[in-house]
N, C-alpha and C. Protein backbone atom coordinates (compact mmCIF):
# COMPACT_ATOMS: atom_id res chain seq x y z
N UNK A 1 123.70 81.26 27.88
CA UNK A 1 122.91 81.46 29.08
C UNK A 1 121.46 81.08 28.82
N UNK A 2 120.67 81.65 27.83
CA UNK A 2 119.64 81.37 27.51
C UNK A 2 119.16 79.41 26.78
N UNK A 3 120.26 78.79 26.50
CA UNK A 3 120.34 77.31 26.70
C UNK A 3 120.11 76.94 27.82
N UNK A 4 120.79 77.21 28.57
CA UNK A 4 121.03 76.38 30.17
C UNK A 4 119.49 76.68 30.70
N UNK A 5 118.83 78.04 30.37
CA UNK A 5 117.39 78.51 31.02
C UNK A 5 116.09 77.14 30.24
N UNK A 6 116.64 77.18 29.06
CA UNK A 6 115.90 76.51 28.45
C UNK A 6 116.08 74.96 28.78
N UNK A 7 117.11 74.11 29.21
CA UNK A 7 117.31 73.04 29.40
C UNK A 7 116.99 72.60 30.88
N UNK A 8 117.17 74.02 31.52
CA UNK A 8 116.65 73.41 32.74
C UNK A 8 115.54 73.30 33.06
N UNK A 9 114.89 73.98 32.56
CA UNK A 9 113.55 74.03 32.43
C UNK A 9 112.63 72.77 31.75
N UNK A 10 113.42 72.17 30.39
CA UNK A 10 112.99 70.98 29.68
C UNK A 10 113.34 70.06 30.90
N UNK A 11 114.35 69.61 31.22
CA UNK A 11 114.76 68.78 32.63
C UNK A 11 113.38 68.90 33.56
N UNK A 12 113.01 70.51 34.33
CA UNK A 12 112.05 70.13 35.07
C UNK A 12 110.63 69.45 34.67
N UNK A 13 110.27 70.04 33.54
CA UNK A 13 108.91 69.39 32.81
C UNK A 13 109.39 67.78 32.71
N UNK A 14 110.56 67.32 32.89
CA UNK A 14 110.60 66.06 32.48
C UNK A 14 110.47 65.07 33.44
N UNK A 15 110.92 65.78 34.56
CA UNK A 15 110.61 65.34 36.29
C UNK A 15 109.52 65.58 36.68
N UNK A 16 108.73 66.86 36.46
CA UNK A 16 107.54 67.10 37.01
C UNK A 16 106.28 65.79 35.73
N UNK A 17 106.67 65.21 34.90
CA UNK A 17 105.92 64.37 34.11
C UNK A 17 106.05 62.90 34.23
N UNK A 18 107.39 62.65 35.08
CA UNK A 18 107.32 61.53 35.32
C UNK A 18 106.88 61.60 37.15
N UNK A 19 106.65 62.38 37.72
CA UNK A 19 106.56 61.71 39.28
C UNK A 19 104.47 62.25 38.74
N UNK A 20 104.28 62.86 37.90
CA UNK A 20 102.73 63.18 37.61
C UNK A 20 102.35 61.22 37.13
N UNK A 21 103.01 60.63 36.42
CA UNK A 21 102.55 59.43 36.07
C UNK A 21 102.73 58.25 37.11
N UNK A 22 103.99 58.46 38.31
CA UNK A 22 104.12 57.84 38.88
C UNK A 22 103.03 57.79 40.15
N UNK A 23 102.77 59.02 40.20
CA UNK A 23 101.62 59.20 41.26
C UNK A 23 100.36 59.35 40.99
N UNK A 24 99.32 59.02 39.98
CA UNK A 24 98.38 58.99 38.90
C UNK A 24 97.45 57.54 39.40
N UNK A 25 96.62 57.49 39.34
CA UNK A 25 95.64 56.71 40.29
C UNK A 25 95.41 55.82 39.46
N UNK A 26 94.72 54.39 39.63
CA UNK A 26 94.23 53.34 38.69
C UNK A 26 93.11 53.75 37.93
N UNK A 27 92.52 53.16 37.25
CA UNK A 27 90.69 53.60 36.90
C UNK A 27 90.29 52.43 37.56
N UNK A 28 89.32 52.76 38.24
CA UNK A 28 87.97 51.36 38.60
C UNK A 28 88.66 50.89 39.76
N UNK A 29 87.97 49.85 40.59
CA UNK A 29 88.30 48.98 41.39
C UNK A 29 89.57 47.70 41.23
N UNK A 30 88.99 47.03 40.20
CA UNK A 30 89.77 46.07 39.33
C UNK A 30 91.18 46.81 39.50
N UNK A 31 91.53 47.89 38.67
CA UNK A 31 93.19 48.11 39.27
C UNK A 31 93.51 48.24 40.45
N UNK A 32 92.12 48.48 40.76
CA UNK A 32 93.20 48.85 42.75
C UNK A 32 93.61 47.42 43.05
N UNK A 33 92.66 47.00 42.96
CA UNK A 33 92.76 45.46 43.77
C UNK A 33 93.87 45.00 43.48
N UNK A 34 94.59 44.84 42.15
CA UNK A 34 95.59 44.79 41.26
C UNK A 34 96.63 44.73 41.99
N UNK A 35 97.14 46.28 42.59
CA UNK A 35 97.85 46.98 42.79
C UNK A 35 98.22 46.51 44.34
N UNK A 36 96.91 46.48 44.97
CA UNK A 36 97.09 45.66 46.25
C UNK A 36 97.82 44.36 46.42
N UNK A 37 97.12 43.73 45.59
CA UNK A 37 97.79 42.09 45.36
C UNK A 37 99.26 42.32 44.63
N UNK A 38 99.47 43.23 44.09
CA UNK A 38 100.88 42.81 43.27
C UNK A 38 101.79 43.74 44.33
N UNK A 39 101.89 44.55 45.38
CA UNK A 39 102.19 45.26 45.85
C UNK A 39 103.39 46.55 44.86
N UNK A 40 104.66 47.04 45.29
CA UNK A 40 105.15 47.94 44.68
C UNK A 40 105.80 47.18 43.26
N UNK A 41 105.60 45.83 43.23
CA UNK A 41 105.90 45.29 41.63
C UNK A 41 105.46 45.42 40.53
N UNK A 42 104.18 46.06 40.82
CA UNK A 42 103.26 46.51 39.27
C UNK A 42 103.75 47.43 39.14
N UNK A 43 104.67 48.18 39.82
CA UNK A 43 105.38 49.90 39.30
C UNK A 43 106.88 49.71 39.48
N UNK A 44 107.04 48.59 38.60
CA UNK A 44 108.29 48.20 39.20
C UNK A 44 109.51 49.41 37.76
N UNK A 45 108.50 49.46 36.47
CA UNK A 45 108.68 49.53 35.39
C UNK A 45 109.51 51.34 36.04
N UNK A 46 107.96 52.00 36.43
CA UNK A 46 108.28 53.50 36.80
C UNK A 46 109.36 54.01 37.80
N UNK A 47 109.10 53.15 38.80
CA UNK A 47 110.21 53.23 40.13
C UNK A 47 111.74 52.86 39.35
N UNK A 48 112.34 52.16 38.27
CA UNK A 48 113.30 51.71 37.88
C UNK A 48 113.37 52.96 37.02
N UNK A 49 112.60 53.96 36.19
CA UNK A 49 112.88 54.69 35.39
C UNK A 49 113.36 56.02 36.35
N UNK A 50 112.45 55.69 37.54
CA UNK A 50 112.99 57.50 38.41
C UNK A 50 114.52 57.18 38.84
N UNK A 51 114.31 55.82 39.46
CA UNK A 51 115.50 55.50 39.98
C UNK A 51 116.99 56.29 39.27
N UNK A 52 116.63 55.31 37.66
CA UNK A 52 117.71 55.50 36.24
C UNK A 52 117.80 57.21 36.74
N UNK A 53 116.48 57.86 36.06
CA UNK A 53 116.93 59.08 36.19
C UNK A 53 117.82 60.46 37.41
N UNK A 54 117.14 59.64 38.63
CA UNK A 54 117.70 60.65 40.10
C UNK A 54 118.93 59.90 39.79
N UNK A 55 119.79 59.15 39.94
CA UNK A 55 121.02 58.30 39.71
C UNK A 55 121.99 59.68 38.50
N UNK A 56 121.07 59.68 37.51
CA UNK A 56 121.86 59.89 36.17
C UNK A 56 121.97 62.10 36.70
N UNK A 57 120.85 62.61 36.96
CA UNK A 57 121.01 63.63 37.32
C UNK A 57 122.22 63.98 38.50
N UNK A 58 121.91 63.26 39.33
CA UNK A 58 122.87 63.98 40.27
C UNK A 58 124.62 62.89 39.60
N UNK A 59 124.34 62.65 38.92
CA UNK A 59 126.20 62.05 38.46
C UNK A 59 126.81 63.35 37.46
N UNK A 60 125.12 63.90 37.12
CA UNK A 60 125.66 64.72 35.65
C UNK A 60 125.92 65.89 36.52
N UNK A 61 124.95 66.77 37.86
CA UNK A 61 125.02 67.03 38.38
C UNK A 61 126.53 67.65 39.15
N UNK A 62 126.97 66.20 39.53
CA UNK A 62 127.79 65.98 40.65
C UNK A 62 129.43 66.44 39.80
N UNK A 63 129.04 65.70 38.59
CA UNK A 63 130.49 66.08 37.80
C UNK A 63 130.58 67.04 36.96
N UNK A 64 129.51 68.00 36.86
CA UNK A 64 129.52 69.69 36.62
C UNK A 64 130.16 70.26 37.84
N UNK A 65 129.83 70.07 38.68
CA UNK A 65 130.38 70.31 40.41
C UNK A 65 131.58 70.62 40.36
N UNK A 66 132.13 69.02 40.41
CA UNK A 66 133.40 68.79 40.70
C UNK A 66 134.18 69.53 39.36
N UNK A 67 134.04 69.95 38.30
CA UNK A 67 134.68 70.18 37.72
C UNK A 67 134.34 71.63 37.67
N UNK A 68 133.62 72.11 37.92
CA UNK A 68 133.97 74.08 38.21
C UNK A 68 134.71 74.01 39.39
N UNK A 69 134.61 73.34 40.53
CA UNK A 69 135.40 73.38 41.89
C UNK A 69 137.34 73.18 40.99
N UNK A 70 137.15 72.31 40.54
CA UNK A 70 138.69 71.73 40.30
C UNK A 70 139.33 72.81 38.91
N UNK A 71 138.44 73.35 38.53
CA UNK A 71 138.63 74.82 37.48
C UNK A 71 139.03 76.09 37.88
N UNK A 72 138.07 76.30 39.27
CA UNK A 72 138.48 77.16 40.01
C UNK A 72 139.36 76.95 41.35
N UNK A 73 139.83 75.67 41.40
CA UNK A 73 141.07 75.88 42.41
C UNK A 73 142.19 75.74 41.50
N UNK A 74 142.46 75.31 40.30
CA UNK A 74 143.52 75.58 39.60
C UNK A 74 143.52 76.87 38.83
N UNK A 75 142.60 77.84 38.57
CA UNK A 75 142.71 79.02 38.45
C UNK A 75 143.41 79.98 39.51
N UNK A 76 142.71 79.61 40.39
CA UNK A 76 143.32 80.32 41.91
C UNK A 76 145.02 80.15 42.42
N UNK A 77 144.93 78.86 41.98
CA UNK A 77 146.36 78.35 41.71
C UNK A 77 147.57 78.83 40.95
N UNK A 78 146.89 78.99 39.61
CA UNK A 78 147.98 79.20 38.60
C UNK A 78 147.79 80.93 38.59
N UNK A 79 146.85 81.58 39.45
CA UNK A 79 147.32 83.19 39.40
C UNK A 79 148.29 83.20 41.02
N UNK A 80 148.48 82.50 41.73
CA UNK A 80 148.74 83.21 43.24
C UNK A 80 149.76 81.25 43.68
N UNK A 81 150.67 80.77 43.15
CA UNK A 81 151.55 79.63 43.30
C UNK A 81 151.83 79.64 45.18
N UNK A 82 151.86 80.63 45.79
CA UNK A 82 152.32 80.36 46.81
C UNK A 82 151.17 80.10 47.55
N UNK A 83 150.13 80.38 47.49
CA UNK A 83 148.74 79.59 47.74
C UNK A 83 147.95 78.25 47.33
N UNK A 84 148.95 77.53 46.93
CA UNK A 84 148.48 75.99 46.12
C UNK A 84 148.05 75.32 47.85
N UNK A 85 148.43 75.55 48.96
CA UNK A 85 148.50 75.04 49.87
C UNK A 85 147.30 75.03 50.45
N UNK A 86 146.90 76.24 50.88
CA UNK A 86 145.63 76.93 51.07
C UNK A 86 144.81 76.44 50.34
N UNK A 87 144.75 76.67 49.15
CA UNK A 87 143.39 75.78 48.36
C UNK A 87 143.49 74.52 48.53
N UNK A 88 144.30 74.16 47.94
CA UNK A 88 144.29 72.09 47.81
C UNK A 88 143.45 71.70 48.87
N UNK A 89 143.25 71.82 50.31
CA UNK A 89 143.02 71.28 51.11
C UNK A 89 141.30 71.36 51.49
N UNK A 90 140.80 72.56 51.24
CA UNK A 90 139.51 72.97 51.07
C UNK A 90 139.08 72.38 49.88
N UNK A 91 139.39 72.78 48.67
CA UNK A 91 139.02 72.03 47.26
C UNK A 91 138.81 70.62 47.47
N UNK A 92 140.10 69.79 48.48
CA UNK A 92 139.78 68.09 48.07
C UNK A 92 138.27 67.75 49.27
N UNK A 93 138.41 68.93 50.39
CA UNK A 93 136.97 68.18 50.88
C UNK A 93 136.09 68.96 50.20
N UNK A 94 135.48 69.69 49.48
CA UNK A 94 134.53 70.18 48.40
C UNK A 94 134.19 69.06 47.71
N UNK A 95 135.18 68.42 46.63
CA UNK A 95 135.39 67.37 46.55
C UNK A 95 134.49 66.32 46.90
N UNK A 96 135.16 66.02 48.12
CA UNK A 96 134.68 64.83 48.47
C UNK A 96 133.38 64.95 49.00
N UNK A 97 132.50 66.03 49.40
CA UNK A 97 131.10 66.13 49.94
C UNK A 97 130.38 66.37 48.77
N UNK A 98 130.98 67.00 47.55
CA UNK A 98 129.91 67.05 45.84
C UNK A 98 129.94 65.58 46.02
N UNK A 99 130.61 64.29 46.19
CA UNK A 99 130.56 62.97 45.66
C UNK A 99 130.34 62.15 46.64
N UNK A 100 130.23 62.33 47.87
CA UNK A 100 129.51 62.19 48.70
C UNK A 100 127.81 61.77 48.46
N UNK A 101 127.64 63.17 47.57
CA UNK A 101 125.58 63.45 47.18
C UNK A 101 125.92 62.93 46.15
N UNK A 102 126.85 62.21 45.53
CA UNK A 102 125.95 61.68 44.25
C UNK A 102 126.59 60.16 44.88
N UNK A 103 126.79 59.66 45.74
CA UNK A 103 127.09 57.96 45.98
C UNK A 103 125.77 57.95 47.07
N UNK A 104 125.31 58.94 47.80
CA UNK A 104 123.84 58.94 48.17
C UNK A 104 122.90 58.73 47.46
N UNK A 105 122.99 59.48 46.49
CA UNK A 105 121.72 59.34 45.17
C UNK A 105 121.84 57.57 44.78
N UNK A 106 122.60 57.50 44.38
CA UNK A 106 123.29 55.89 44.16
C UNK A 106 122.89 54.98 45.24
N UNK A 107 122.70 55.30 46.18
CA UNK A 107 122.33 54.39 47.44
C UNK A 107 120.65 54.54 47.15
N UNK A 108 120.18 55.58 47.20
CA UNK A 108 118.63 55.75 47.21
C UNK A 108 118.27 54.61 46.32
N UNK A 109 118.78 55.15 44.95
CA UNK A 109 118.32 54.53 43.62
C UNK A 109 118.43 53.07 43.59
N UNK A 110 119.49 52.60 44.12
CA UNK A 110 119.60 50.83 44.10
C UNK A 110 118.49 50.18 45.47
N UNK A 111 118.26 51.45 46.56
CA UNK A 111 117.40 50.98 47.71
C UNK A 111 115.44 50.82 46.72
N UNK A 112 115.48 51.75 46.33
CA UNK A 112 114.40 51.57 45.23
C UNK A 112 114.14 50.36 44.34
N UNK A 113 115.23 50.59 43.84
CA UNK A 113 115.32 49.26 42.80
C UNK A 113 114.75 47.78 43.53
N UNK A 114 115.91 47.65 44.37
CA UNK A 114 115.91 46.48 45.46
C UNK A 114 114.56 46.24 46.29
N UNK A 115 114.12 47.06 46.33
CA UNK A 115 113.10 47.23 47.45
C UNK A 115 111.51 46.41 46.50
N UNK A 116 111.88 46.53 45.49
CA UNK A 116 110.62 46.26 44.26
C UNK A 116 111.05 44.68 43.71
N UNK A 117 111.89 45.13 43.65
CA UNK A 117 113.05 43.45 42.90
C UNK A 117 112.49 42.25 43.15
């Protein structure tokens, strides 16, 4: 328990440090101007790393999900057999709306990508 407190926590410092650099101002004029003329391609480097990362979170995310859901409908299952019916059907759309949010995340992340490309 005290892992998971600690990792989630390393995770947030790791998000809250990259959108702090992504949103972090030029020095001087000279970069602005930069930044103007090159439009979202001079951050093409950072936008591809959040991208990587929102992508990779919600997959790691998404398939912690799906796999306590599919743990606990075969638990439910293998104590109470005449109820396989009842669950299966709730469980597969659970299912399908955990993976749902992570083929969204997947859409964001390649709209990012693309959008800089």
């Amino acid at each position: 328990m005290k892992t998971k407190k600690i990792l989630s926590f390393l995770s947030f410092l790791l998000v809250i440090g990259v959108s702090a650099v992504a949103f972090a101002q030029p020095e001087g004029a000279g970069a602005a101007a930069d930044i103007k003329a090159n439009g979202l391609a001079s951050n093409f480097g950072i936008i591809a790393f959040a991208a990587a990362l929102g992508i990779g979170i919600a997959a790691l995310g998404g398939s912690l999900g799906q796999g306590k859901a599919a743990a606990a409908a075969l638990d439910g299952i293998a104590r109470n057999p005449g109820a396989a019916g009842q669950i299966r059907g709730p469980m597969i759309l659970g299912l399908a709306l955990i993976e749902s949010l992570v083929i969204y995340a997947l859409i964001i992340s390649l709209m990012l990508v693309l959008k800089v490309g």
